[in-house]
PDB file of N, CA and C in Angstrom:
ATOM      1  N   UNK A   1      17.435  -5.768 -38.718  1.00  0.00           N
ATOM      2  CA  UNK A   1      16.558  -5.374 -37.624  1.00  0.00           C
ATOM      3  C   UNK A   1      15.993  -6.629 -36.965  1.00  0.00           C
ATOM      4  N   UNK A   2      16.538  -6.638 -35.853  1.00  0.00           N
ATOM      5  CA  UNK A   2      15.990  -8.101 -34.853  1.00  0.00           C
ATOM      6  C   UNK A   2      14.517  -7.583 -34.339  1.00  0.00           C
ATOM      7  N   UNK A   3      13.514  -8.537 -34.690  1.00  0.00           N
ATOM      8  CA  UNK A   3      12.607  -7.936 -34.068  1.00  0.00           C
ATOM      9  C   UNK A   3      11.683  -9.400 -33.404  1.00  0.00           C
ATOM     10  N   UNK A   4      11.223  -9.581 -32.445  1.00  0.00           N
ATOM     11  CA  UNK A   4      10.302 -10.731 -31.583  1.00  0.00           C
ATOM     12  C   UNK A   4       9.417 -10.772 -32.146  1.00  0.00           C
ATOM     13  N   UNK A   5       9.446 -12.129 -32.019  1.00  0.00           N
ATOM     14  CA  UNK A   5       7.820 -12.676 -32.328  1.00  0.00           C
ATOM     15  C   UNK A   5       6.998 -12.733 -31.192  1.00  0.00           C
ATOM     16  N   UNK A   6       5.810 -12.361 -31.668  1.00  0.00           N
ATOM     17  CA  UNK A   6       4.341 -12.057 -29.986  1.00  0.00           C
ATOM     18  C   UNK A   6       5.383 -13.171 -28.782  1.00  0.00           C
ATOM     19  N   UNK A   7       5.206 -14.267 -29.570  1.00  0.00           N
ATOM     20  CA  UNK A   7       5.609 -16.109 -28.797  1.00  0.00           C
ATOM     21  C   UNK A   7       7.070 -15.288 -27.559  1.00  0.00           C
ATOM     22  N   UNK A   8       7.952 -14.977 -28.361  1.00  0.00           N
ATOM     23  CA  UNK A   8       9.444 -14.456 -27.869  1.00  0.00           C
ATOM     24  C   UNK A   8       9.642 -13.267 -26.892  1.00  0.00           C
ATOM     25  N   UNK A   9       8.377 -12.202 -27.602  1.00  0.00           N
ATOM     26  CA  UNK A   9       7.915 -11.518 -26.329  1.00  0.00           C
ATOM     27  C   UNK A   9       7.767 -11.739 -25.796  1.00  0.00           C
ATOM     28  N   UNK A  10       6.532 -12.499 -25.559  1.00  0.00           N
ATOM     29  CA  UNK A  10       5.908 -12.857 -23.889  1.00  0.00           C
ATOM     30  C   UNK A  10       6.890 -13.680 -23.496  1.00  0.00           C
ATOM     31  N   UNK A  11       7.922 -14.357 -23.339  1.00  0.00           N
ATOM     32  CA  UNK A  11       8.977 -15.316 -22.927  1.00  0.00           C
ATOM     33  C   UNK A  11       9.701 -14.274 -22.633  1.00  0.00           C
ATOM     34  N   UNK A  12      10.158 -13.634 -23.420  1.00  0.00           N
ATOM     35  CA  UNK A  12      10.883 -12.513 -22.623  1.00  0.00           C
ATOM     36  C   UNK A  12      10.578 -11.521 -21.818  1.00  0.00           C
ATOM     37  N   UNK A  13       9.312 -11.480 -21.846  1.00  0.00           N
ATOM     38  CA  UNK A  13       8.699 -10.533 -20.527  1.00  0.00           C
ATOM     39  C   UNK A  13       8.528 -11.363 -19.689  1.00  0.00           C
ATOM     40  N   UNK A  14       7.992 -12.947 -19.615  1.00  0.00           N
ATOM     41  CA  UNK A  14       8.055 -13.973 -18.233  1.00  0.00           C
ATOM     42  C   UNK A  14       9.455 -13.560 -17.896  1.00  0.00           C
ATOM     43  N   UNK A  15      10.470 -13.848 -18.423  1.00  0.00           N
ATOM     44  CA  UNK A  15      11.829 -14.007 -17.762  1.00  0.00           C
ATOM     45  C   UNK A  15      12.026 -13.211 -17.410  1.00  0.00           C
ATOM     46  N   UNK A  16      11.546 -11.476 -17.465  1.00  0.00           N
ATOM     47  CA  UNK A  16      11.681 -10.355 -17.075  1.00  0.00           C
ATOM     48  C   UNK A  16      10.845 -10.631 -15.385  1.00  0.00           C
ATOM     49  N   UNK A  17       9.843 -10.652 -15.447  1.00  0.00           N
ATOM     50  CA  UNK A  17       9.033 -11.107 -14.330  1.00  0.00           C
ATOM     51  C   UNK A  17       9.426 -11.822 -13.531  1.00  0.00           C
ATOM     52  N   UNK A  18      10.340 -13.377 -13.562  1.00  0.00           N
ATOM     53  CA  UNK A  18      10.663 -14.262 -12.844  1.00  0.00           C
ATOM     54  C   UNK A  18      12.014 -13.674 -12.041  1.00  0.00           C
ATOM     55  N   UNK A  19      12.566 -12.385 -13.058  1.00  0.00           N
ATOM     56  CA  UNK A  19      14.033 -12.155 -12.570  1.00  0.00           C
ATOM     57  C   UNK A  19      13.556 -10.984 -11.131  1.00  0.00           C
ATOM     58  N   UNK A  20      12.512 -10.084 -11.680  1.00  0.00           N
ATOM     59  CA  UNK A  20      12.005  -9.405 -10.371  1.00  0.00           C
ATOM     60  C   UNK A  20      11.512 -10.349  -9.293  1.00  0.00           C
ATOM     61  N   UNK A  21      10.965 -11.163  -9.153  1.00  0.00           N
ATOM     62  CA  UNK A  21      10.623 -11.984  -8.198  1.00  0.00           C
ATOM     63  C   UNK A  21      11.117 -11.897  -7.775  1.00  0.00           C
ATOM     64  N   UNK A  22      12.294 -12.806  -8.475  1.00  0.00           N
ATOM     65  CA  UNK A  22      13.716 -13.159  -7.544  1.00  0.00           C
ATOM     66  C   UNK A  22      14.440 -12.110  -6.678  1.00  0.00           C
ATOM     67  N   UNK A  23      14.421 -11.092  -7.092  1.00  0.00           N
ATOM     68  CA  UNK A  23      14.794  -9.615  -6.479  1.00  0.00           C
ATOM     69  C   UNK A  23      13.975  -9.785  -5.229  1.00  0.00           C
ATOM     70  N   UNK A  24      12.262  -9.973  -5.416  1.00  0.00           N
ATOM     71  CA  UNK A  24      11.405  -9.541  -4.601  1.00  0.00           C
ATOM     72  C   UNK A  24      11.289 -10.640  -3.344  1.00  0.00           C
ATOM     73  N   UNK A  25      11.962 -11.282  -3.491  1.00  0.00           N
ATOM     74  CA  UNK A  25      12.166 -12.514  -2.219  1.00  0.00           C
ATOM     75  C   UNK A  25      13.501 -12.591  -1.621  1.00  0.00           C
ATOM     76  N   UNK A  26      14.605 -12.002  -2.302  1.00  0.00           N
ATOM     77  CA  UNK A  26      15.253 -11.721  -1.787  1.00  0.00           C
ATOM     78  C   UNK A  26      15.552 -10.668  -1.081  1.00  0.00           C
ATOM     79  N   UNK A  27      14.532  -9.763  -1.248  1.00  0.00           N
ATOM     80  CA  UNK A  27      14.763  -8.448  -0.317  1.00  0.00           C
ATOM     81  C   UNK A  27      13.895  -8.829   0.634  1.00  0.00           C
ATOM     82  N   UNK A  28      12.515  -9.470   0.284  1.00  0.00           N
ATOM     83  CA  UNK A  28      11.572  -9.600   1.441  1.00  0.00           C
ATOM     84  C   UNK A  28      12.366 -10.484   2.880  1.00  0.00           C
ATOM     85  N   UNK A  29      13.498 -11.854   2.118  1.00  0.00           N
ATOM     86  CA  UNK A  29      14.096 -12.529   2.820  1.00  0.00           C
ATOM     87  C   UNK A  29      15.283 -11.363   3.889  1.00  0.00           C
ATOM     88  N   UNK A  30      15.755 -10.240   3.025  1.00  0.00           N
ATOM     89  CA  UNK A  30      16.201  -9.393   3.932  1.00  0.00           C
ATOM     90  C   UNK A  30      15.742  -8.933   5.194  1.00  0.00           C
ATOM     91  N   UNK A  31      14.351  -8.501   4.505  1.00  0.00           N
ATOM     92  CA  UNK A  31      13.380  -7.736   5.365  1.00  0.00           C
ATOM     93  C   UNK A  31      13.263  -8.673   6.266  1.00  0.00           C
ATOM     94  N   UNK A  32      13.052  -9.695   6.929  1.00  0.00           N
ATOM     95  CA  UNK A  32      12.953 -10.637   7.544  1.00  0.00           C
ATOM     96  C   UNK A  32      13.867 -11.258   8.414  1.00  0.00           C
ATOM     97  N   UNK A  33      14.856 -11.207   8.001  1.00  0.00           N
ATOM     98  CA  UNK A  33      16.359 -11.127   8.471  1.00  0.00           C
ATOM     99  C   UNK A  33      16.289  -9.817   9.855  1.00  0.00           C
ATOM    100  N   UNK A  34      16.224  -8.666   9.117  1.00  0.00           N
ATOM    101  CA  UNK A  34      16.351  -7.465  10.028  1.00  0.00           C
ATOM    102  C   UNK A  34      15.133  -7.587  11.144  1.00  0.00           C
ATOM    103  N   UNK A  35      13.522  -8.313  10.674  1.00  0.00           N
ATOM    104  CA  UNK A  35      12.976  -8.422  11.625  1.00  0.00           C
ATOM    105  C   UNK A  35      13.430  -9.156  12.571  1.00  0.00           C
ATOM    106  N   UNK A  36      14.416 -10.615  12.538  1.00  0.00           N
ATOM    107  CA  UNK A  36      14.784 -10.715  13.423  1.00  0.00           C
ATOM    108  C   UNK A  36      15.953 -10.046  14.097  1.00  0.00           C
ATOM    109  N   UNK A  37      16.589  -9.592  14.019  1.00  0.00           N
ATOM    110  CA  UNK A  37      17.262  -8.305  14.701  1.00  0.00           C
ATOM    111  C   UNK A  37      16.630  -7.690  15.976  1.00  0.00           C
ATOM    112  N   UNK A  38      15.503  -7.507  15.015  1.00  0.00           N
ATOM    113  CA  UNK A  38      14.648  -6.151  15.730  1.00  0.00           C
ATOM    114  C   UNK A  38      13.950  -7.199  16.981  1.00  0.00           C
ATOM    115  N   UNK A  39      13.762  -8.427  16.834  1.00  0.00           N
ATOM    116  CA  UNK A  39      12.668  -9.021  17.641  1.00  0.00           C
ATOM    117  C   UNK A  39      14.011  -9.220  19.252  1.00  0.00           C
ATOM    118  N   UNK A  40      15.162  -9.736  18.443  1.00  0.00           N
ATOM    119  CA  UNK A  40      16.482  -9.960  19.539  1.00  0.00           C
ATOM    120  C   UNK A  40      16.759  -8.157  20.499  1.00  0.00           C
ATOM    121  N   UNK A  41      16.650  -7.452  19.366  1.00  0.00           N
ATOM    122  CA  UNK A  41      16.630  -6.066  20.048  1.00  0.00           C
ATOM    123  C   UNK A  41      15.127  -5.623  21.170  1.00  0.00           C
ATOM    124  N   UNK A  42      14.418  -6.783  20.693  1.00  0.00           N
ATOM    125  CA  UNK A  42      13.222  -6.045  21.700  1.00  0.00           C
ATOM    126  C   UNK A  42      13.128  -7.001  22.722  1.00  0.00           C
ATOM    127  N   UNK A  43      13.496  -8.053  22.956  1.00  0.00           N
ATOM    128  CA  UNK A  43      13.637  -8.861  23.565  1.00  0.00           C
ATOM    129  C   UNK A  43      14.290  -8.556  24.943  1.00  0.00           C
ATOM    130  N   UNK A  44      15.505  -8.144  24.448  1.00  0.00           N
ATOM    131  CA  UNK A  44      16.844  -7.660  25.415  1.00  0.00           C
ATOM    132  C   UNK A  44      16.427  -6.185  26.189  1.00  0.00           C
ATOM    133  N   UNK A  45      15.777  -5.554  25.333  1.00  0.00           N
ATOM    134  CA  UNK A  45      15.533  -4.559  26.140  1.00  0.00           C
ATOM    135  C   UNK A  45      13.828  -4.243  26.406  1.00  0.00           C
ATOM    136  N   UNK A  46      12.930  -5.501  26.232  1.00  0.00           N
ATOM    137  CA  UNK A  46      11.965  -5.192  26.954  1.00  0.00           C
ATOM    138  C   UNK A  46      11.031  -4.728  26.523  1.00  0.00           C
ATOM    139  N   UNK A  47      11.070  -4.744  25.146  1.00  0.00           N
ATOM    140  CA  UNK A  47       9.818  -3.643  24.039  1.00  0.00           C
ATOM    141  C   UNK A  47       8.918  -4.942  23.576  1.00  0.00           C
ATOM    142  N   UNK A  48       7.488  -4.270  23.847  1.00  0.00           N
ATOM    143  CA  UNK A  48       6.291  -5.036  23.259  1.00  0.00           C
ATOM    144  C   UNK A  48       7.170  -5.815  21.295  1.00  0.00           C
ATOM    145  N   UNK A  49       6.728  -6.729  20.958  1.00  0.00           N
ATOM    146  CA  UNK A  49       6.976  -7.261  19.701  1.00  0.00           C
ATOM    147  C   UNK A  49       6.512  -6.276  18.902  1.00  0.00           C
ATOM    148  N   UNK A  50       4.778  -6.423  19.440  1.00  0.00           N
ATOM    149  CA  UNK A  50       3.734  -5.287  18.299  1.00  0.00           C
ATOM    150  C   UNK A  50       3.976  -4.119  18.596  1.00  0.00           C
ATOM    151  N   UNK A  51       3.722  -3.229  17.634  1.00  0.00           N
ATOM    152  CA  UNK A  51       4.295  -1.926  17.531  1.00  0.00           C
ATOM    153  C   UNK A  51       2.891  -1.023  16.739  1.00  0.00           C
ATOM    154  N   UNK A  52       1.820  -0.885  17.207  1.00  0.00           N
ATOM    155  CA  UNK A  52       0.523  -0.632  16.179  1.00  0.00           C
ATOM    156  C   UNK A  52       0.852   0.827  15.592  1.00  0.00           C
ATOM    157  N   UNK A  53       1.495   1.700  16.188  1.00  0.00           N
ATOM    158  CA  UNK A  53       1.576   3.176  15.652  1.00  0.00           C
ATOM    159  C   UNK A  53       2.773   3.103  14.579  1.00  0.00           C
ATOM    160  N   UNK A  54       3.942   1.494  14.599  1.00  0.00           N
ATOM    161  CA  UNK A  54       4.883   2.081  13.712  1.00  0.00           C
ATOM    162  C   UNK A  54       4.012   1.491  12.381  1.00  0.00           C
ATOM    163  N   UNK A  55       3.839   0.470  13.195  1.00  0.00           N
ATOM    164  CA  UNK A  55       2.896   0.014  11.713  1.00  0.00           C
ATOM    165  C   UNK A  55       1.624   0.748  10.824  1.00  0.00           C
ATOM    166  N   UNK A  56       1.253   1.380  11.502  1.00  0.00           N
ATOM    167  CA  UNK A  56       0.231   2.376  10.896  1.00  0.00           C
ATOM    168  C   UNK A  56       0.884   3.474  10.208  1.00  0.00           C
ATOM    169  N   UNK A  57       2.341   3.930  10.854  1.00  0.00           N
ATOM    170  CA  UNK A  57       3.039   4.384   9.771  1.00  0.00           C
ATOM    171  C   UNK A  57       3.764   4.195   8.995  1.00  0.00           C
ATOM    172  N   UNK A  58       4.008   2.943   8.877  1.00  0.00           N
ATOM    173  CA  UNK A  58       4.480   2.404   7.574  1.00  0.00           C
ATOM    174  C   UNK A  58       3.289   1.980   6.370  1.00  0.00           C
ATOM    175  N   UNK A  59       2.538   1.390   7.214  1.00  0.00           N
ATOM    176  CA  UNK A  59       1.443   1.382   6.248  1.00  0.00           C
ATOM    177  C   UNK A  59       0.673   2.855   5.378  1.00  0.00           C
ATOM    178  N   UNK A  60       0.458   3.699   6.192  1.00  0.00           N
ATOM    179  CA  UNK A  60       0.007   4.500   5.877  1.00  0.00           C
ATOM    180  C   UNK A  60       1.174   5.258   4.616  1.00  0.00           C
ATOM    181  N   UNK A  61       2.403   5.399   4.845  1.00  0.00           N
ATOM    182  CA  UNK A  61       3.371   5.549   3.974  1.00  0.00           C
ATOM    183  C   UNK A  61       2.996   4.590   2.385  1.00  0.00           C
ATOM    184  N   UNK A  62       3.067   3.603   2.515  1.00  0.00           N
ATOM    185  CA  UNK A  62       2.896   2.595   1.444  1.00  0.00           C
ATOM    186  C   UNK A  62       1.680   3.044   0.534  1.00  0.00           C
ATOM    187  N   UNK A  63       0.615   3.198   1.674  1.00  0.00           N
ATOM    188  CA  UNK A  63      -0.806   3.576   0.557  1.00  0.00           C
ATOM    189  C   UNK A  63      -0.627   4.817  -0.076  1.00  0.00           C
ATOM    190  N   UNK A  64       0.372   5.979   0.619  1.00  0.00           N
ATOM    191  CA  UNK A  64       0.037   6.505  -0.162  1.00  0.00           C
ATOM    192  C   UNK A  64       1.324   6.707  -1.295  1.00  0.00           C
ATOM    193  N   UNK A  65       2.287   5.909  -1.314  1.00  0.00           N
ATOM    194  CA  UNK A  65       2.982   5.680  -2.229  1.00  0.00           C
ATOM    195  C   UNK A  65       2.295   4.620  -3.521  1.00  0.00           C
ATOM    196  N   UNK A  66       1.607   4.089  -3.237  1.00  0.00           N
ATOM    197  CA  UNK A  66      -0.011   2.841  -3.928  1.00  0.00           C
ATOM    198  C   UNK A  66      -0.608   3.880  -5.061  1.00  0.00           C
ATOM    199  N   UNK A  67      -0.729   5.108  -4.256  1.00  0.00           N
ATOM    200  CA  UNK A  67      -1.730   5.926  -4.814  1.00  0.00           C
ATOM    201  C   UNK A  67      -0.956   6.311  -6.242  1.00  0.00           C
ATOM    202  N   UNK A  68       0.591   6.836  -5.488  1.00  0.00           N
ATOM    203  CA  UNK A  68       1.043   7.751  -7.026  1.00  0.00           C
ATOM    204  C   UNK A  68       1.580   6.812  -8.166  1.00  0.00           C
ATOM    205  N   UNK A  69       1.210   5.808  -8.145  1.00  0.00           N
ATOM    206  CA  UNK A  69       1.900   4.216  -8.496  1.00  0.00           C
ATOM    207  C   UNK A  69       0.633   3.620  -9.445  1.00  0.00           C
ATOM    208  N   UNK A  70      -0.838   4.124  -9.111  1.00  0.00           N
ATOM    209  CA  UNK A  70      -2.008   3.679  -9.543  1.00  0.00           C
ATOM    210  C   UNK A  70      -1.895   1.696  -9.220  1.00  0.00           C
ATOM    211  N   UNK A  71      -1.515   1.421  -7.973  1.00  0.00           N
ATOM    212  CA  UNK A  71      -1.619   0.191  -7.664  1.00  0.00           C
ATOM    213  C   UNK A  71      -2.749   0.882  -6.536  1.00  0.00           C
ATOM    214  N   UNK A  72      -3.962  -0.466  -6.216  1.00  0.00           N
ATOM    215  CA  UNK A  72      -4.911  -0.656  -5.622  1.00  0.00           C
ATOM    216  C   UNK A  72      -3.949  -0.094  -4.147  1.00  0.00           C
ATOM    217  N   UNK A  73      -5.237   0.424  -3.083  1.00  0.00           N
ATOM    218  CA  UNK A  73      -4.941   0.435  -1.962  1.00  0.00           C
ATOM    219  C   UNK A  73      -5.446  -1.138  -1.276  1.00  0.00           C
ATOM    220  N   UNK A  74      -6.016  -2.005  -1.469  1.00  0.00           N
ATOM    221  CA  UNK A  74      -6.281  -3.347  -1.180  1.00  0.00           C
ATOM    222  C   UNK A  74      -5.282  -3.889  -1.697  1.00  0.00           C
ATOM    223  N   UNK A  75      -4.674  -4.220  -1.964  1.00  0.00           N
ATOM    224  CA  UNK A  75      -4.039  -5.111  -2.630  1.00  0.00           C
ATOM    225  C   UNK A  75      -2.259  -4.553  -2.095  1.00  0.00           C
ATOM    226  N   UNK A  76      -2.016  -2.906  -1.542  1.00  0.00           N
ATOM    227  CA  UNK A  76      -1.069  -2.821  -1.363  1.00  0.00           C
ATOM    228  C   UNK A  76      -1.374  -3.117   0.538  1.00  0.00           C
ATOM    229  N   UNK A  77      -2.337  -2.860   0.650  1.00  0.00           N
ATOM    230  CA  UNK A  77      -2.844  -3.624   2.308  1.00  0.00           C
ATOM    231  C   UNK A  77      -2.953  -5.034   2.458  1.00  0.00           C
ATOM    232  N   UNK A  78      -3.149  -5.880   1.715  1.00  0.00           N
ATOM    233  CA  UNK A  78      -3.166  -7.315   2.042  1.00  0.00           C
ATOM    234  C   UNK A  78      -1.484  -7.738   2.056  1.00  0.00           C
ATOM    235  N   UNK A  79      -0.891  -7.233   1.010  1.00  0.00           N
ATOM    236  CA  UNK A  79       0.550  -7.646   1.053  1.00  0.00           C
ATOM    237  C   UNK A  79       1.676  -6.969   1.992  1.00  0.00           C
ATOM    238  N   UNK A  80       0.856  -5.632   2.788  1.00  0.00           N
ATOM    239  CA  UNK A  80       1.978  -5.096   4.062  1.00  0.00           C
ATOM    240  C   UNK A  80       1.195  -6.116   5.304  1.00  0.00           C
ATOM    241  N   UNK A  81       0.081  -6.210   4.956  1.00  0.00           N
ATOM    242  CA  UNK A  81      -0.324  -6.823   6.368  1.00  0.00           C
ATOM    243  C   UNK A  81       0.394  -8.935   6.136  1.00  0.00           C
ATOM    244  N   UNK A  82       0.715  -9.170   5.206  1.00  0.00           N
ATOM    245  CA  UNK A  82       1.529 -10.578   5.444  1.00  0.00           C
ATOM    246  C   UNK A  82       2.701 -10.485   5.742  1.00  0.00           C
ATOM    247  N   UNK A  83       3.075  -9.395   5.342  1.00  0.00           N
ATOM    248  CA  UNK A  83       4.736  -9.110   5.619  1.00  0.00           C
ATOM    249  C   UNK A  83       4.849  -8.829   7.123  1.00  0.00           C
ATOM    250  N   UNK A  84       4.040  -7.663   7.508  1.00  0.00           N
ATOM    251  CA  UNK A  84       3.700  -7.342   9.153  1.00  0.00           C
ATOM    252  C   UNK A  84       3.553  -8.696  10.001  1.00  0.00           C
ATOM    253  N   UNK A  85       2.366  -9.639   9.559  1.00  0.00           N
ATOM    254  CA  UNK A  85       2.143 -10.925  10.036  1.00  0.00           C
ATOM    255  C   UNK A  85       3.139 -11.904  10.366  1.00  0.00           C
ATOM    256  N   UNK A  86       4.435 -11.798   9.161  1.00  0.00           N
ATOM    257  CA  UNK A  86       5.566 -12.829   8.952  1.00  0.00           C
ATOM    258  C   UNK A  86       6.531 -11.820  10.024  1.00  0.00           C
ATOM    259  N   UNK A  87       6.567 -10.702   9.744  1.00  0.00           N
ATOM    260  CA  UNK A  87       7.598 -10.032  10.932  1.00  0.00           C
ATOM    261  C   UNK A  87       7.510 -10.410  12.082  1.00  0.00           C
ATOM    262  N   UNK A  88       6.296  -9.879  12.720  1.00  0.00           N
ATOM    263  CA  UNK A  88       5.593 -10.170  14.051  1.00  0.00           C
ATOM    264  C   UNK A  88       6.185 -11.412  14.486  1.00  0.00           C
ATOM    265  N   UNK A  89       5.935 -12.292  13.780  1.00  0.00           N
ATOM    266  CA  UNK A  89       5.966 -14.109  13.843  1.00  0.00           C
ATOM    267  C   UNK A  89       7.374 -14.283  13.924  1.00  0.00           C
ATOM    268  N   UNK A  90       8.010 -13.808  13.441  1.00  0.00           N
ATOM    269  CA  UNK A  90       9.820 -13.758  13.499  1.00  0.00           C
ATOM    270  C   UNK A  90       9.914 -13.316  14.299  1.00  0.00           C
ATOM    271  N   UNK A  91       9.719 -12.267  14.989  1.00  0.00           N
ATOM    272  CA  UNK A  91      10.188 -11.151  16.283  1.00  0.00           C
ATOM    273  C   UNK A  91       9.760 -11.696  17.718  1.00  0.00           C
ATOM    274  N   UNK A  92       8.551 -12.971  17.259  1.00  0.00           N
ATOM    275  CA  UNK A  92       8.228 -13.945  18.218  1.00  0.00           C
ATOM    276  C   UNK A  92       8.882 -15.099  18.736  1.00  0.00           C
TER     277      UNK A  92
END
């Protein structure tokens, strides 16, 4: 029976952690990607960058996905509003 030591755990839960990151920057780097898309698509045809109603529904989507998740609604609002911030700024 292989079993971890506390020490081997937590090393293996960092490396668990570092490997989601990596997931989590690479999708955000997606997400970012497609914002510029979207900024070349609004460009060409003339659409404001900011978008306050889509964003209120995406946001509003998120919190209440926050909720059934028991993650903070602050904390899932500070991190759509940098992502929104970094979009915007790309689509600029």
């Amino acid at each position: 029976m292989d079993t971890l030591s506390p020490t081997d755990e937590l090393q293996s839960l960092r490396a668990e952690i570092d490997a989601i990151d990596n997931e989590l920057w690479q999708l955000i780097a997606r997400r970012m990607d497609v914002s510029r898309h979207i900024g070349e698509y609004k460009r060409q045809n003339g659409i404001r960058p900011l978008q306050p109603a889509r964003y209120e529904q995406i946001l509003t989507r998120r919190l209440q996905w926050a909720q059934t998740q028991g993650i903070s609604a602050e904390t899932v609002r500070a991190i759509m509003e940098a992502i929104h911030t970094e979009s915007v700024r790309i689509q600029l």
